[in-house]
Protein backbone atom coordinates (compact mmCIF):
# COMPACT_ATOMS: atom_id res chain seq x y z
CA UNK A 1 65.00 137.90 35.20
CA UNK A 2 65.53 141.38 35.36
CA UNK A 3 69.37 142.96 36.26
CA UNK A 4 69.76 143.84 39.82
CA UNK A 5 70.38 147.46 39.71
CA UNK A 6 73.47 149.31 41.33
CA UNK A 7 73.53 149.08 44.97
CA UNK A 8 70.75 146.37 45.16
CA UNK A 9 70.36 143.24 47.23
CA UNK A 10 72.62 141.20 44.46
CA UNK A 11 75.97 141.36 46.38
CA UNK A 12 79.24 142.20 44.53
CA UNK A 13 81.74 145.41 45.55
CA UNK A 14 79.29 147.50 46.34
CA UNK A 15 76.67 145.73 48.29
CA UNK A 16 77.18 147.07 51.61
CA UNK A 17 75.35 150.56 49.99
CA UNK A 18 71.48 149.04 50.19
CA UNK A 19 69.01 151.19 48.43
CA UNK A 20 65.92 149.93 51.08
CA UNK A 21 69.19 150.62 54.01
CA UNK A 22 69.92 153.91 52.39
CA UNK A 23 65.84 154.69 52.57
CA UNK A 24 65.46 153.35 55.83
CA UNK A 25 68.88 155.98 57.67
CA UNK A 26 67.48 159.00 55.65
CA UNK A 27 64.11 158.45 57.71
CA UNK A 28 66.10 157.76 60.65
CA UNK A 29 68.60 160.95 60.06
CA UNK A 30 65.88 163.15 58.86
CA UNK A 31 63.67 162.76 62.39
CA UNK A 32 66.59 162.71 64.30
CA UNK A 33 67.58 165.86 62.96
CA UNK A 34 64.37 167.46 62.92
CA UNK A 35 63.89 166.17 66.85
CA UNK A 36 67.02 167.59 67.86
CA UNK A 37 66.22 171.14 66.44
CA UNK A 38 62.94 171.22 67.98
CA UNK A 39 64.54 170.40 71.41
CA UNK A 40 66.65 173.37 71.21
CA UNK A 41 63.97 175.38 70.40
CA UNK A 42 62.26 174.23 73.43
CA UNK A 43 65.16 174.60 75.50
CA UNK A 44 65.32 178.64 73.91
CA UNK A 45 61.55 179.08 74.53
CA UNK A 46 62.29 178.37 78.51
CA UNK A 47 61.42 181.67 80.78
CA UNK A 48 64.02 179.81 82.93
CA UNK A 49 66.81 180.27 80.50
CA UNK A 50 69.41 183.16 79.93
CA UNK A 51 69.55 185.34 77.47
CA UNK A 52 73.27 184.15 76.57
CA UNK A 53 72.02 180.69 76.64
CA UNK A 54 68.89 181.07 74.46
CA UNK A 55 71.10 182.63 71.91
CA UNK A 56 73.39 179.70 71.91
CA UNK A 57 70.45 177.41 71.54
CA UNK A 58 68.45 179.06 68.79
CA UNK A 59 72.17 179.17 66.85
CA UNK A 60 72.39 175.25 67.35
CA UNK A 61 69.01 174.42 66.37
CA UNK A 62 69.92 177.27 62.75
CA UNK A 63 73.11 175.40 62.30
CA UNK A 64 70.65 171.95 62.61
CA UNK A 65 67.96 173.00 59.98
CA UNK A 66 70.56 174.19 57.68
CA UNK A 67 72.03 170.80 58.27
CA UNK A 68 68.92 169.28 56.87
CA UNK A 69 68.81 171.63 53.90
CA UNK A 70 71.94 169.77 52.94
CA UNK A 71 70.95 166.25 53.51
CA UNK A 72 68.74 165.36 50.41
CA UNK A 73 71.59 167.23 47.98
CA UNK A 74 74.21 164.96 50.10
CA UNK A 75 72.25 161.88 49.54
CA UNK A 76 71.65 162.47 46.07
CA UNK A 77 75.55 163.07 45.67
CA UNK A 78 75.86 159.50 47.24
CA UNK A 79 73.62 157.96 44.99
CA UNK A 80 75.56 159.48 42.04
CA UNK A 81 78.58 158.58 43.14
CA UNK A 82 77.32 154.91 43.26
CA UNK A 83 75.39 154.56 40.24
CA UNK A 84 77.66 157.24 37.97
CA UNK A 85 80.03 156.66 35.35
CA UNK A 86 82.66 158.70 36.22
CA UNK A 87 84.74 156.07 38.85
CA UNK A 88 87.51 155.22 35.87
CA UNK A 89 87.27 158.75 34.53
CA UNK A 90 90.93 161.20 34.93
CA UNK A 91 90.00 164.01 37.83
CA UNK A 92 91.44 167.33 37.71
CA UNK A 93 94.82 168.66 39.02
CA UNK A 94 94.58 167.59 42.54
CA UNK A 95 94.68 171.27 43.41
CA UNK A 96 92.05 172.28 41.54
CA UNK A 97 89.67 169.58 42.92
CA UNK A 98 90.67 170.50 46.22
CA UNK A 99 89.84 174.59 45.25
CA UNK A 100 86.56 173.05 43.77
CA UNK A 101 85.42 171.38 47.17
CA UNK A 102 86.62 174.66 49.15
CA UNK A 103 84.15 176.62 47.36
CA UNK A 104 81.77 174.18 47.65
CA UNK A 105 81.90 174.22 51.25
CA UNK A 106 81.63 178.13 51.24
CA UNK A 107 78.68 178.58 49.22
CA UNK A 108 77.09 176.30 51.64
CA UNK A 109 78.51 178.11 55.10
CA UNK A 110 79.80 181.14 53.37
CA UNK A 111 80.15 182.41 57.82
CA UNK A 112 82.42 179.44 58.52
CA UNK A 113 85.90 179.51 56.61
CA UNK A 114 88.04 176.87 56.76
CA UNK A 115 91.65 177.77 56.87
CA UNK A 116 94.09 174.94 54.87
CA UNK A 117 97.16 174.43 54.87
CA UNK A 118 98.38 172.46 52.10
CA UNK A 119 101.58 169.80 52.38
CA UNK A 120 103.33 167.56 49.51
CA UNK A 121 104.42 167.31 45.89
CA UNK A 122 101.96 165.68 44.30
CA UNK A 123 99.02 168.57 43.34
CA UNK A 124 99.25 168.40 40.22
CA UNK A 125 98.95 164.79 39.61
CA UNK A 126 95.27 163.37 38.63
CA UNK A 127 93.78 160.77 40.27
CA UNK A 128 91.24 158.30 38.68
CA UNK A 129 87.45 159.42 39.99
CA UNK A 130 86.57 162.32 37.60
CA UNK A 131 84.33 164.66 39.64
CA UNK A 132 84.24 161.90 42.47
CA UNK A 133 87.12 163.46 44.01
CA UNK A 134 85.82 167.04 44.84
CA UNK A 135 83.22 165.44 46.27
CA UNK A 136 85.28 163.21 48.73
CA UNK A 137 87.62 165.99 49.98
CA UNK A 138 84.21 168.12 49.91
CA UNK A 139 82.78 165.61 52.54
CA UNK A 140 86.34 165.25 54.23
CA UNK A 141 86.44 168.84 54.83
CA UNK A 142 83.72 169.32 56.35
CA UNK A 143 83.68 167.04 58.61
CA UNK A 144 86.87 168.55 59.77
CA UNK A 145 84.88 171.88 59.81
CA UNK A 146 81.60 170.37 62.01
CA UNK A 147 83.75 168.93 65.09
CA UNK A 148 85.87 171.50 65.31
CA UNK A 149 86.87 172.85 69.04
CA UNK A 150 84.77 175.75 69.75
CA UNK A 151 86.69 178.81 70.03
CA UNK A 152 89.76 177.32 68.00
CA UNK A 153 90.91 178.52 64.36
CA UNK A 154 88.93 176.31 61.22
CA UNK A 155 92.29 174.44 60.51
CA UNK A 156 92.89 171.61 58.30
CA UNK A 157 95.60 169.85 56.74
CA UNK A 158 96.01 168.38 53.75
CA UNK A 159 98.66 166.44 52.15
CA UNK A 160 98.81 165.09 48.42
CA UNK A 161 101.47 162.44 47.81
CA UNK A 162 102.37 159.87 45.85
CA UNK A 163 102.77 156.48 47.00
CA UNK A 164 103.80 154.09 44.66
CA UNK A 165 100.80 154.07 41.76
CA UNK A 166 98.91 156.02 44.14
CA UNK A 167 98.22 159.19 45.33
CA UNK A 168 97.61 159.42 49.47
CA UNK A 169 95.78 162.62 50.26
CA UNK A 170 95.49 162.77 54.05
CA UNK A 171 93.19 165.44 55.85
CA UNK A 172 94.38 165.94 59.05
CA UNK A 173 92.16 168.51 61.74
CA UNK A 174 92.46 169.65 65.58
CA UNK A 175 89.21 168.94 66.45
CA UNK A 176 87.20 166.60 68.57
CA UNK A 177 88.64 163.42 66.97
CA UNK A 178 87.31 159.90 66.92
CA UNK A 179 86.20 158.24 70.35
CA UNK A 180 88.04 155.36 71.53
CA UNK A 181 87.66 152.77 68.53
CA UNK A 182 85.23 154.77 66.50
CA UNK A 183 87.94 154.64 63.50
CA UNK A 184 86.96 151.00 63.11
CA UNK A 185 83.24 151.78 62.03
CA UNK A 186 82.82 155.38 61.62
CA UNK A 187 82.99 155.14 57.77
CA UNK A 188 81.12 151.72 57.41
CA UNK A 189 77.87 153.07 57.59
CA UNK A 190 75.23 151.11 55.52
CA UNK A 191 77.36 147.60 56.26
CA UNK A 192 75.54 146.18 59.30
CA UNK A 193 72.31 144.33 58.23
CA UNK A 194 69.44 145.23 60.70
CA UNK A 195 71.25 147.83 62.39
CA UNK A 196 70.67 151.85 62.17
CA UNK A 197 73.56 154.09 62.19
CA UNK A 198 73.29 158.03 63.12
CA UNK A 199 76.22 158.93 61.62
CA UNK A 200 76.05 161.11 58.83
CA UNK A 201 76.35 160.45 55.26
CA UNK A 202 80.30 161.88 54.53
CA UNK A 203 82.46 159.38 55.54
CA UNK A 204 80.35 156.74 53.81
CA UNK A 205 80.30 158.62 50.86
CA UNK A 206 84.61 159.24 50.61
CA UNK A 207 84.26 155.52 51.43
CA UNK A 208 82.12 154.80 48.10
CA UNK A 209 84.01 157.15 45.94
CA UNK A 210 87.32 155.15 47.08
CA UNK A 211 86.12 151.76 46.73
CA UNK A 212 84.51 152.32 43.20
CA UNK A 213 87.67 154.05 41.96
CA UNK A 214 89.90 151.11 43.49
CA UNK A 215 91.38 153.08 46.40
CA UNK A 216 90.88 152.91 49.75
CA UNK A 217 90.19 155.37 53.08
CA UNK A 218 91.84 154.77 56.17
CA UNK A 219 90.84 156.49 59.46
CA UNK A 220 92.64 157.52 62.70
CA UNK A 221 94.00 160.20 65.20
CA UNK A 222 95.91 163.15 63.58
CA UNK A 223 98.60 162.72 66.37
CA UNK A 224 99.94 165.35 68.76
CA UNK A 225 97.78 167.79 67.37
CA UNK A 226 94.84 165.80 68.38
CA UNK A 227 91.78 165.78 66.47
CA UNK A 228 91.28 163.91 63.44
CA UNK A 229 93.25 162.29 60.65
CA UNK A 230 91.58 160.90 57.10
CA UNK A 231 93.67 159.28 54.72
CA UNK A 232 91.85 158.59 50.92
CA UNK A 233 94.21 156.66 48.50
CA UNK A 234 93.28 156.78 44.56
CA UNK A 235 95.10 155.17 41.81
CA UNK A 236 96.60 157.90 39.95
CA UNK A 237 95.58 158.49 36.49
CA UNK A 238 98.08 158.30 33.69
């Protein structure tokens, strides 16, 4: 009998990430995404709308297509991050991962800079992932960065500290935030058999890279501030 590959139907840590599942939401994401740009472009193309409007709507439906752009290279990261070898590999200075993901994010939407302010004493510890960790605060960024308010400053938080043999980095924003018990399930995409999520692929991909490095994530409201608050626990490497 042949081996059940990574992320098959065999069970085991990681069989909540389903190749056919992970096949099956990129079709689903894909023509959602591609549905909801043509809408706007439909709504733009109305004699009946105003100028100001069709403006906002042909900038939605941009920000949508370049949203698609990024899918397959976000999927592929996921896949990497599942089937790669790098989960018990030593990451960079926590700052420097953190500086790596930052540019990341602004070669992608070089128009929408994301202002951090940085928190705690433990930057220049490593934490056990190896290039797994850009990726997660990558994906943790921005998602603070797409439900941002409109009209407020890019803002994010993030905080590096050690906690016991672990180091807690928690990405707090002021944006939207979670809807009433959406913390329970927004990062278990992929775990319900049958069922289709929308959601996109960043939360279940910090989720991966913390589970296969023997962390964990935990999600919730970022307080008075409002918005959002992610916290991604890594052992730290020695």
């Amino acid at each position: 009998m042949e081996e059940e590959p990574p992320g098959g139907r065999s069970g085991g840590p990681l069989s909540w990430l389903d190749s056919v599942k992970i096949l099956e939401l990129a079709a689903h994401d894909l023509n959602n995404m591609a549905q909801a740009a043509l809408s706007y472009i439909d709504l733009a193309a109305d004699p009946k709308t105003d100028a100001a409007s069709r403006a906002r709507f042909l900038a939605t439906a941009h920000e949508v297509v370049r949203r698609v752009s990024h899918f397959a290279p976000n999927l592929l990261s996921l896949l990497e991050a599942r089937d790669g070898p790098v989960a018990g590999e030593p990451s960079g200075a926590l700052s420097s991962e953190l500086e790596a993901a930052l540019a990341k994010r602004r070669s992608r939407f070089p128009e929408s800079a994301v202002e951090v302010a940085r928190t705690g004493d433990a930057w220049a510890a490593r934490a056990r992932g190896g290039k797994l960790v850009a990726l997660a605060l990558y994906h943790l960024v921005d998602n603070a960065a797409r439900f941002h308010r409109p009209g407020q400053p890019l803002q994010v938080a993030v905080e590096a500290v050690r906690e016991g043999d672990l180091l807690r980095v928690a990405v707090g924003d002021r944006g939207r935030g979670f809807s009433p018990g959406q913390e329970a399930y927004a990062a278990a995409r992929f775990s319900e058999p049958g069922r289709v999520s929308g959601a996109g692929l960043g939360l279940a991909t910090v989720r991966l890279v913390a589970e296969r490095c023997g962390g964990s994530i935990e999600l919730g409201a970022a307080g008075e501030s409002r918005g959002a608050r992610v916290v991604l626990r890594l052992p730290e490497a020695r």
